[in-house]
Protein backbone atom coordinates (compact mmCIF):
# COMPACT_ATOMS: atom_id res chain seq x y z
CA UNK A 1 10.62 -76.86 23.79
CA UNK A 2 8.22 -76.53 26.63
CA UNK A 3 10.65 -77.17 29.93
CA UNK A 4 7.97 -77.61 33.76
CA UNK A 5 9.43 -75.63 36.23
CA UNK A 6 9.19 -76.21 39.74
CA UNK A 7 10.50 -73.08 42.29
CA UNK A 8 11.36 -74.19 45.97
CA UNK A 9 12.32 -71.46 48.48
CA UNK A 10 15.46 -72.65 48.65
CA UNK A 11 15.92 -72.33 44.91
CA UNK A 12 15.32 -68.49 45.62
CA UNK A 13 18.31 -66.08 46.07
CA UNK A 14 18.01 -62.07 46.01
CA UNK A 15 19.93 -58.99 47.38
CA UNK A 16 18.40 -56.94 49.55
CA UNK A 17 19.67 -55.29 53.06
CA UNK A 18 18.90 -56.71 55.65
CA UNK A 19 17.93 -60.30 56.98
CA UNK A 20 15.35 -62.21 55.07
CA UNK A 21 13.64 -66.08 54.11
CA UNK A 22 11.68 -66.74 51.51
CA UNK A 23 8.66 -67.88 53.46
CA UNK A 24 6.37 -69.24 50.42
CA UNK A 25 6.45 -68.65 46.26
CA UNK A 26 3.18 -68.64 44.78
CA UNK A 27 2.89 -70.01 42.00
CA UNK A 28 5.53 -72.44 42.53
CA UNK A 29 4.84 -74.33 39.40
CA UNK A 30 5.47 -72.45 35.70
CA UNK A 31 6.07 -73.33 32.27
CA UNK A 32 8.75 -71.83 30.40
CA UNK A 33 9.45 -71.73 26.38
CA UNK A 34 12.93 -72.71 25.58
CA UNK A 35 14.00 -72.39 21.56
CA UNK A 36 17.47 -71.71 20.15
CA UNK A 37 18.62 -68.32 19.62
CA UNK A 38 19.52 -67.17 16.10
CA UNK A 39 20.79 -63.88 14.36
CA UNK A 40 19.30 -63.30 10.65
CA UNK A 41 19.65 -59.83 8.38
CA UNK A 42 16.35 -58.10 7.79
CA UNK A 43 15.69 -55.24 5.12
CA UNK A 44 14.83 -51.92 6.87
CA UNK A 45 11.69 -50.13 6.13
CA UNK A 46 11.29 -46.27 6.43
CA UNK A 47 8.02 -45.03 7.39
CA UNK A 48 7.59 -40.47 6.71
CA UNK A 49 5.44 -38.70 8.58
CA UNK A 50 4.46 -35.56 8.74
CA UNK A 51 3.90 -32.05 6.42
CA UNK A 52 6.83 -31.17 4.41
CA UNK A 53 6.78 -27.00 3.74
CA UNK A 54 4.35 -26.25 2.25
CA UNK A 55 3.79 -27.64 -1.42
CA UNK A 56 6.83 -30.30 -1.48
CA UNK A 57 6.64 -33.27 -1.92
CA UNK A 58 8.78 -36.39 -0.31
CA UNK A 59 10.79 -39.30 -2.96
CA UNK A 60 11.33 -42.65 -1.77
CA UNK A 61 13.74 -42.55 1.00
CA UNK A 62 16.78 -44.50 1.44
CA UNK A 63 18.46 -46.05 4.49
CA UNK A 64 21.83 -46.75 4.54
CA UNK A 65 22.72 -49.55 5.20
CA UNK A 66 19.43 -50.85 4.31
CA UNK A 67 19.78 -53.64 6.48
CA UNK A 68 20.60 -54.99 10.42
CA UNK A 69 21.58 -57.81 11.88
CA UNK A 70 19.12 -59.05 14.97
CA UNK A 71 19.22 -61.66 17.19
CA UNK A 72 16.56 -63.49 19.35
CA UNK A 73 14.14 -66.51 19.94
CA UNK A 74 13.77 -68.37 16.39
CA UNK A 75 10.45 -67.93 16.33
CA UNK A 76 10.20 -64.26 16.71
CA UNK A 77 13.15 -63.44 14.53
CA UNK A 78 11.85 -65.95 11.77
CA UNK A 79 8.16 -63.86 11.95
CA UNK A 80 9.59 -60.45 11.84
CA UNK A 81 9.70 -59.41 7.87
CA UNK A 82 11.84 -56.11 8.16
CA UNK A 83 12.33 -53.21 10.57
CA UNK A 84 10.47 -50.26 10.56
CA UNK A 85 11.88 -47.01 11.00
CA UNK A 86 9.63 -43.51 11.21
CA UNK A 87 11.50 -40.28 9.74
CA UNK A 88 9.58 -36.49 10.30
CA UNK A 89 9.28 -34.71 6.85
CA UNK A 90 7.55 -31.51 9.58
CA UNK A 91 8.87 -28.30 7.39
CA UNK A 92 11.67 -30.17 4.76
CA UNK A 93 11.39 -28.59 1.73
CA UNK A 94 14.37 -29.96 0.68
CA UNK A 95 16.06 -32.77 0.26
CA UNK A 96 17.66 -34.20 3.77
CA UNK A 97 19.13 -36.42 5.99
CA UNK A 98 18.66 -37.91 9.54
CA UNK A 99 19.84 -40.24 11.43
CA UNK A 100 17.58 -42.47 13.16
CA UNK A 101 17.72 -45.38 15.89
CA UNK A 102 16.51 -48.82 15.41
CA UNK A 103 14.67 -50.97 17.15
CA UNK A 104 12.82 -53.71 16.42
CA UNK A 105 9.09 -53.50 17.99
CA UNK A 106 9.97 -57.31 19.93
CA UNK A 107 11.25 -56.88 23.50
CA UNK A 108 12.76 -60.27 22.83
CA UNK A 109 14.58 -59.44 19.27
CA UNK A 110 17.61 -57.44 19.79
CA UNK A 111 18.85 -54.95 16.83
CA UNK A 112 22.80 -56.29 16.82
CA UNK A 113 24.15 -53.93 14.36
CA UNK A 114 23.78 -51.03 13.56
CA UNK A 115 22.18 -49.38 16.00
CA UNK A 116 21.10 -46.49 14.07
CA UNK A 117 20.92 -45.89 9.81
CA UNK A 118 21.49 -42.33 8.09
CA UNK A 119 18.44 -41.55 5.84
CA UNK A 120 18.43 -39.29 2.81
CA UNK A 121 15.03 -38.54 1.94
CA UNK A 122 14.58 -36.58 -1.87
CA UNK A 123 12.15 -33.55 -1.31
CA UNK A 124 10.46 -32.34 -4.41
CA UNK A 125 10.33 -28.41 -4.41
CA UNK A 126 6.78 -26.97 -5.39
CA UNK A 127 6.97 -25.59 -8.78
CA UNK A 128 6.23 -21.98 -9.01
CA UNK A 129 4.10 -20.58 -12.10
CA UNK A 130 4.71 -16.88 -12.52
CA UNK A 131 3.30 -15.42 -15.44
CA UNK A 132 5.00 -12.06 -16.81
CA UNK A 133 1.70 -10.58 -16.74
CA UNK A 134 0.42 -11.48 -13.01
CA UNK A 135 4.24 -9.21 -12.48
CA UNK A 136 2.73 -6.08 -14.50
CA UNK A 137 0.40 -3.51 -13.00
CA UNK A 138 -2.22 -2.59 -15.23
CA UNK A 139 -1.71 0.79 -16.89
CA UNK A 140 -4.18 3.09 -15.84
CA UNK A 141 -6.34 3.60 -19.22
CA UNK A 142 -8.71 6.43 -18.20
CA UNK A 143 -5.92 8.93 -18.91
């Protein structure tokens, strides 16, 4: 819940060289949230970006695991649906993998474990259409 806080100088201690007193805090008065802090699994997203070379195409990708464990303030870790991850398809023309860090986008939800997930992304080649006759050079018929 919501706790009052009151700060006094004497409730004040810090490390610095040399002699000092806290003189004055201002403000001296602050409210603080206080909620229980809970770990849950959430499913993780991958998000491409990019231009694969040119003409492929990207599959659906595929973290593995597909899931972390985070930890944090109930409220935020009860809100947050998934995590996202962001993987480059710049110049794959075939199919790859990368491994990529996680984080969760909450400076208050920590990713527990893993701390990274290997991605294989399927890259569709571009199909090439040769015809026997675009091969041939025309015969010269004027002889």
């Amino acid at each position: 819940g919501t706790v009052p806080v009151t700060l006094r100088p004497e409730d004040v201690r810090f490390s610095l060289a040399g002699d000092f007193d806290v003189v004055s805090i201002t403000p001296d008065r602050f409210t603080i949230q206080v909620e229980p802090r809970i770990e849950a699994v959430k499913p993780i997203r991958v998000e491409l970006f990019g231009e694969p070379a040119a003409g492929a195409s990207a599959g659906v990708p595929e973290p593995l695991p597909a899931t972390a464990t985070v930890s944090g303030p109930e409220s935020r870790v009860v809100r947050l649906s998934s995590l996202t991850i962001a993987v480059s398809l710049d110049g794959h023309a075939r199919t790859f993998t990368d491994i990529v860090p996680i984080a969760s986008g909450d400076p208050l939800v920590r990713v527990e474990s893993p701390a990274s997930v290997r991605v294989q992304v399927p890259m569709q080649e571009p199909e090439l259409s040769i015809r026997f006759e675009d091969l041939v050079e025309p015969s010269d018929s004027a002889s």
